[in-house]
Protein backbone atom coordinates (compact mmCIF):
# COMPACT_ATOMS: atom_id res chain seq x y z
CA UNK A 1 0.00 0.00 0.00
CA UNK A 2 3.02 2.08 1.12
CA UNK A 3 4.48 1.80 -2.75
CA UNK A 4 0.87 2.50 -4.23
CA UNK A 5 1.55 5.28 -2.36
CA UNK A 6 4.43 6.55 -3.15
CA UNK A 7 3.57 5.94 -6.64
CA UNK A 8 0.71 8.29 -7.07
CA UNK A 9 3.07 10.77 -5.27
CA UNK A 10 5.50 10.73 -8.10
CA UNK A 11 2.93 10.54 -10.85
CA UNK A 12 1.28 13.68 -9.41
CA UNK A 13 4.79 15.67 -9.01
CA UNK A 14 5.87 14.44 -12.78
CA UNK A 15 2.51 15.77 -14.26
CA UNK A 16 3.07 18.85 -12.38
CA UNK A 17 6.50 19.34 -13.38
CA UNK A 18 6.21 18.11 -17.30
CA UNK A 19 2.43 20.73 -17.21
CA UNK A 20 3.42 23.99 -16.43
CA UNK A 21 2.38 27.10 -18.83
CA UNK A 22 5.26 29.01 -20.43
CA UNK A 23 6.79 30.56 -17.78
CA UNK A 24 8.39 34.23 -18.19
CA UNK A 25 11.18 34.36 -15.30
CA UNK A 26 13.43 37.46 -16.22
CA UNK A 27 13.21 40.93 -14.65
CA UNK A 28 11.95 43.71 -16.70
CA UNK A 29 15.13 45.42 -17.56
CA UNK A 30 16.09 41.87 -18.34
CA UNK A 31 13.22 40.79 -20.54
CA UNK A 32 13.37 44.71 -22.27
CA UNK A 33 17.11 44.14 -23.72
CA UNK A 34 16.56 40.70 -24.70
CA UNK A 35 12.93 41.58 -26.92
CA UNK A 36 15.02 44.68 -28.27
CA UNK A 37 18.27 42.51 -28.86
CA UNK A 38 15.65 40.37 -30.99
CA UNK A 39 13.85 43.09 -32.72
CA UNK A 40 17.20 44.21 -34.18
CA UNK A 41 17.76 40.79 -35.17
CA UNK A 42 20.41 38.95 -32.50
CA UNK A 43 20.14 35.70 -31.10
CA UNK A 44 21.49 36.29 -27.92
CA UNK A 45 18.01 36.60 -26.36
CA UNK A 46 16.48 33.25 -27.16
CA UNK A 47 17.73 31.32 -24.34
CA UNK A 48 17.52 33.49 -21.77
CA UNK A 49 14.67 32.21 -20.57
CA UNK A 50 15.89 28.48 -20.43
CA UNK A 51 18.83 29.31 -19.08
CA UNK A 52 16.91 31.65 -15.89
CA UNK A 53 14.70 28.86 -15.37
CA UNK A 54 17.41 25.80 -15.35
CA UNK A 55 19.39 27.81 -12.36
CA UNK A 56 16.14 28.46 -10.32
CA UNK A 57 15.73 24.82 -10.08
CA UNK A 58 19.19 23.57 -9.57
CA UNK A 59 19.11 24.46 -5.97
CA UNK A 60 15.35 22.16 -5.71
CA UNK A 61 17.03 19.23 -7.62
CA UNK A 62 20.11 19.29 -5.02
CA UNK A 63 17.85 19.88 -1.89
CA UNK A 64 15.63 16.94 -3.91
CA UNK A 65 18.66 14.15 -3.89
CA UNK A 66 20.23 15.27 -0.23
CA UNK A 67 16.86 14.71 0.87
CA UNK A 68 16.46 11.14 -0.38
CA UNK A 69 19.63 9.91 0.50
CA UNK A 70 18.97 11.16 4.33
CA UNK A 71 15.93 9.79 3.96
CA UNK A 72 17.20 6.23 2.57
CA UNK A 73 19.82 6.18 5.55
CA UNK A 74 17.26 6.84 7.91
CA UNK A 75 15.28 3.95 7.14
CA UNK A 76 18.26 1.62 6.97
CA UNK A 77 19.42 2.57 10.06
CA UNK A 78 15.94 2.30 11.44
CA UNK A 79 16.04 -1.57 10.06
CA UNK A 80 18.84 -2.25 11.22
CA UNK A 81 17.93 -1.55 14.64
């Protein structure tokens, strides 16, 4: 029942991650020189978004897999007890 679970937890936070609207993380000033960079025909601002939104969750994937390994050495321990 536990893995059932743990299942549906995962499917739930995969659809949530994989569904998510276009998101527009940049600042202003940010977003303003990339759309005029654009206008006047550079490239530099295409990934600017991608590349705002892959460090914003670097930080969640690290605190994701410190988490799980705690969390899998807890339990072992736990066992082995």
């Amino acid at each position: 029942m536990k893995k059932m679970r743990y299942l549906l937890i995962l499917a739930i936070l995969l659809f949530l991650t994989l569904w998510t609207p276009d998101l527009l993380a940049q600042c202003p000033m940010c977003r303003m020189a990339a759309e005029s960079n654009l206008q006047n025909g550079g490239t530099e601002g295409k990934g600017l978004n991608t590349g705002i939104l892959y460090m914003l969750m670097m930080p969640y994937f690290i605190i994701g897999i410190l988490g799980f390994i705690w969390y899998r050495n807890r339990r072992t321990s736990q066992e082995d007890v």
